[in-house]
C-alpha atoms as a PDB file:
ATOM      1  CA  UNK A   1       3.944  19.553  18.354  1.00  0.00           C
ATOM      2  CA  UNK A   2       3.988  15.800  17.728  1.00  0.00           C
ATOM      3  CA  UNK A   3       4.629  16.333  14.164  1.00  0.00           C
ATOM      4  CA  UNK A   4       7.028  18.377  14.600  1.00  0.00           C
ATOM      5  CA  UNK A   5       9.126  16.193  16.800  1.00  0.00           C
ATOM      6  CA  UNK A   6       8.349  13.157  14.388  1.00  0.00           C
ATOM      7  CA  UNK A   7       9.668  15.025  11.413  1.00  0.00           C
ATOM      8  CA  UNK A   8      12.875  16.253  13.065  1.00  0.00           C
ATOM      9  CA  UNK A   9      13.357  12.350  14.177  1.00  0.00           C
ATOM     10  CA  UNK A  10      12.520  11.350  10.545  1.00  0.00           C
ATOM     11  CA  UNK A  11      15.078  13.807   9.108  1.00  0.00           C
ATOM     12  CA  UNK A  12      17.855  12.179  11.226  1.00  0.00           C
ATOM     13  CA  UNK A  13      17.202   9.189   9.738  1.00  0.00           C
ATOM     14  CA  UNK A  14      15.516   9.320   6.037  1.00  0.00           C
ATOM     15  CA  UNK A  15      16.286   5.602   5.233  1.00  0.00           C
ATOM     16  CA  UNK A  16      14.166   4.651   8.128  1.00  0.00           C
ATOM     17  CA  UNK A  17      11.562   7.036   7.713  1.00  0.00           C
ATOM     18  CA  UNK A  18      10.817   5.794   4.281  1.00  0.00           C
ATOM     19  CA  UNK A  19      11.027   2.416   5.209  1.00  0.00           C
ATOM     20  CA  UNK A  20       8.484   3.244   8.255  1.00  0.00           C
ATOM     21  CA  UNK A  21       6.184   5.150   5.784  1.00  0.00           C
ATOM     22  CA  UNK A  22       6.132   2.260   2.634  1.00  0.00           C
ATOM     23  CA  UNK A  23       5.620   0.018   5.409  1.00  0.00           C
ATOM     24  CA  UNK A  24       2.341   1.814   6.316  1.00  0.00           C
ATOM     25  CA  UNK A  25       1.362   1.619   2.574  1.00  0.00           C
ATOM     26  CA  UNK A  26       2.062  -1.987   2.454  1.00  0.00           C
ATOM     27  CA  UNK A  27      -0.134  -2.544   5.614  1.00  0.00           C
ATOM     28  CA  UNK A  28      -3.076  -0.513   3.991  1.00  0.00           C
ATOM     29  CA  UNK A  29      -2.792  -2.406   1.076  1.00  0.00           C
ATOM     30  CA  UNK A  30      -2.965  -5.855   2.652  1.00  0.00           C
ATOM     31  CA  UNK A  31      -5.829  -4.627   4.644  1.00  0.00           C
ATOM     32  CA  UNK A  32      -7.748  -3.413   1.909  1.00  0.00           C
ATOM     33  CA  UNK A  33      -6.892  -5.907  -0.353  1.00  0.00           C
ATOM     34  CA  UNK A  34      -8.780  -8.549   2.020  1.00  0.00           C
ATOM     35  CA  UNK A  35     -11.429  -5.958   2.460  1.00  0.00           C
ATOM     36  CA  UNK A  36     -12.071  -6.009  -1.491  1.00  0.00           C
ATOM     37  CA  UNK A  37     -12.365  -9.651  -1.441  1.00  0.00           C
ATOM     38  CA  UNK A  38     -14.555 -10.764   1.531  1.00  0.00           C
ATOM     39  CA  UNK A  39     -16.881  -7.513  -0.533  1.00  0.00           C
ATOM     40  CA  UNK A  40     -16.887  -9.469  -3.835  1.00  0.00           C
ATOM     41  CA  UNK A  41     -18.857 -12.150  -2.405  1.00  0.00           C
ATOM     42  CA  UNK A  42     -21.431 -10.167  -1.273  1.00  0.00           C
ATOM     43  CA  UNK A  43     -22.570  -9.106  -5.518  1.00  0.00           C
ATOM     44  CA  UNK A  44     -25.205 -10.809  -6.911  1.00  0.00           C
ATOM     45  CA  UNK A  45     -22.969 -10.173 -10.393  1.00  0.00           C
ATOM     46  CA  UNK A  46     -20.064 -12.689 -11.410  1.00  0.00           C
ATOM     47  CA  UNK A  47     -18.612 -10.116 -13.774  1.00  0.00           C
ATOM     48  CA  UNK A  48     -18.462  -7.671 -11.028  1.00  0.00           C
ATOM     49  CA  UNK A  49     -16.723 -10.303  -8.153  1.00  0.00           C
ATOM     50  CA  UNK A  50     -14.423 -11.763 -10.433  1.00  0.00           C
ATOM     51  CA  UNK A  51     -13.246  -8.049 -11.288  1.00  0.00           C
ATOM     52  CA  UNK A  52     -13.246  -7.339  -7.461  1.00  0.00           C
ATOM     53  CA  UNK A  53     -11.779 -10.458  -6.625  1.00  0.00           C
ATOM     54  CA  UNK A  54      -9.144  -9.936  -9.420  1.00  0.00           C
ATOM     55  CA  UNK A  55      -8.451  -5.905  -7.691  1.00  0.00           C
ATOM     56  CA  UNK A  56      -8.474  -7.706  -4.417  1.00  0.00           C
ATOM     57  CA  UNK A  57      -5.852  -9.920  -4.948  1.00  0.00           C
ATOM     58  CA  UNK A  58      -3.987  -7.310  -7.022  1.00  0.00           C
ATOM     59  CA  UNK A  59      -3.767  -5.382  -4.059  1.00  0.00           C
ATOM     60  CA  UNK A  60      -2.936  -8.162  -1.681  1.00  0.00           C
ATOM     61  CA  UNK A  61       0.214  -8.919  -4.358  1.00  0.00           C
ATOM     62  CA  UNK A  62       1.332  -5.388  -4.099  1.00  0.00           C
ATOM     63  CA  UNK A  63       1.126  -5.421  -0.267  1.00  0.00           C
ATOM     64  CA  UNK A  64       3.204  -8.417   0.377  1.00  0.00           C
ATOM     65  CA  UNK A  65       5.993  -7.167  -2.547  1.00  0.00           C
ATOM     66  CA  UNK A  66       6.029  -4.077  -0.528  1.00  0.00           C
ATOM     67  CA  UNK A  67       7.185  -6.066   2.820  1.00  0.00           C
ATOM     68  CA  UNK A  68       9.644  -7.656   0.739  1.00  0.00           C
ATOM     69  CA  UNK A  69      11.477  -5.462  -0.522  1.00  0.00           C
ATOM     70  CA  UNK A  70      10.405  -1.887   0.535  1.00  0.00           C
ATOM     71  CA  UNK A  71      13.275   0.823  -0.678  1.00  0.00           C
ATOM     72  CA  UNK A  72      12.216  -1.033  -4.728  1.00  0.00           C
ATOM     73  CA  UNK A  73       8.525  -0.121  -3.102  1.00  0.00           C
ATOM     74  CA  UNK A  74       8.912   3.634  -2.338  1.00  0.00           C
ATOM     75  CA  UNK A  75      11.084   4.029  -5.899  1.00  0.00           C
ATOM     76  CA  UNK A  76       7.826   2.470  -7.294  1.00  0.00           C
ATOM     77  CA  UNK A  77       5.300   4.560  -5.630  1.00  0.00           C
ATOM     78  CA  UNK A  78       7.524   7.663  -5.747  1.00  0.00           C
ATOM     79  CA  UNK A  79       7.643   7.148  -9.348  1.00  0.00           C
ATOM     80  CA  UNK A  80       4.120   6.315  -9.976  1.00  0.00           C
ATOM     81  CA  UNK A  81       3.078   9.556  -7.810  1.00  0.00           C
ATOM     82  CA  UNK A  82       5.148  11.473 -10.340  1.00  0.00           C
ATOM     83  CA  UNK A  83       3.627  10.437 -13.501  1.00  0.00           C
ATOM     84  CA  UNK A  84      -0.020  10.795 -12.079  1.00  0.00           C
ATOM     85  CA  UNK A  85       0.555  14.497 -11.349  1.00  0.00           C
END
């Protein structure tokens, strides 16, 4: 029922919905993007940090771009999702 009610609010306003949902992207991102990197210092390897450092901070990149400008951010990710399937 509480999806139901969110999706008919989210088709009275699509712009908004999008924005709402690339916003939750952005956020798991950010969060993961920090998780990667306080991880990488826990591998005995330096290959293997600087690569997860490197993903970490990829990710952290992305997340922050997606706050600033986030209808570019759901073109992006709508896009991406397209060529992947």
């Amino acid at each position: 029922m509480v999806f139901l009610l969110a999706g008919l609010i989210a088709l009275g306003s699509v712009v908004m919905a999008t924005v709402a949902s690339v916003a939750l992207v952005g956020i798991m991102m950010l969060i993961s993007g920090v998780a990667e990197i306080i991880h990488a210092f826990s591998l005995r390897s330096w290959g293997k940090m600087v690569l997860w450092v490197l993903l970490g901070a990829l990710y952290v990149v992305a997340g922050i771009a997606t706050f600033r400008n986030p209808l570019l951010a759901a073109a992006v990710l709508t896009l991406t999702l397209g060529l992947a399937l």
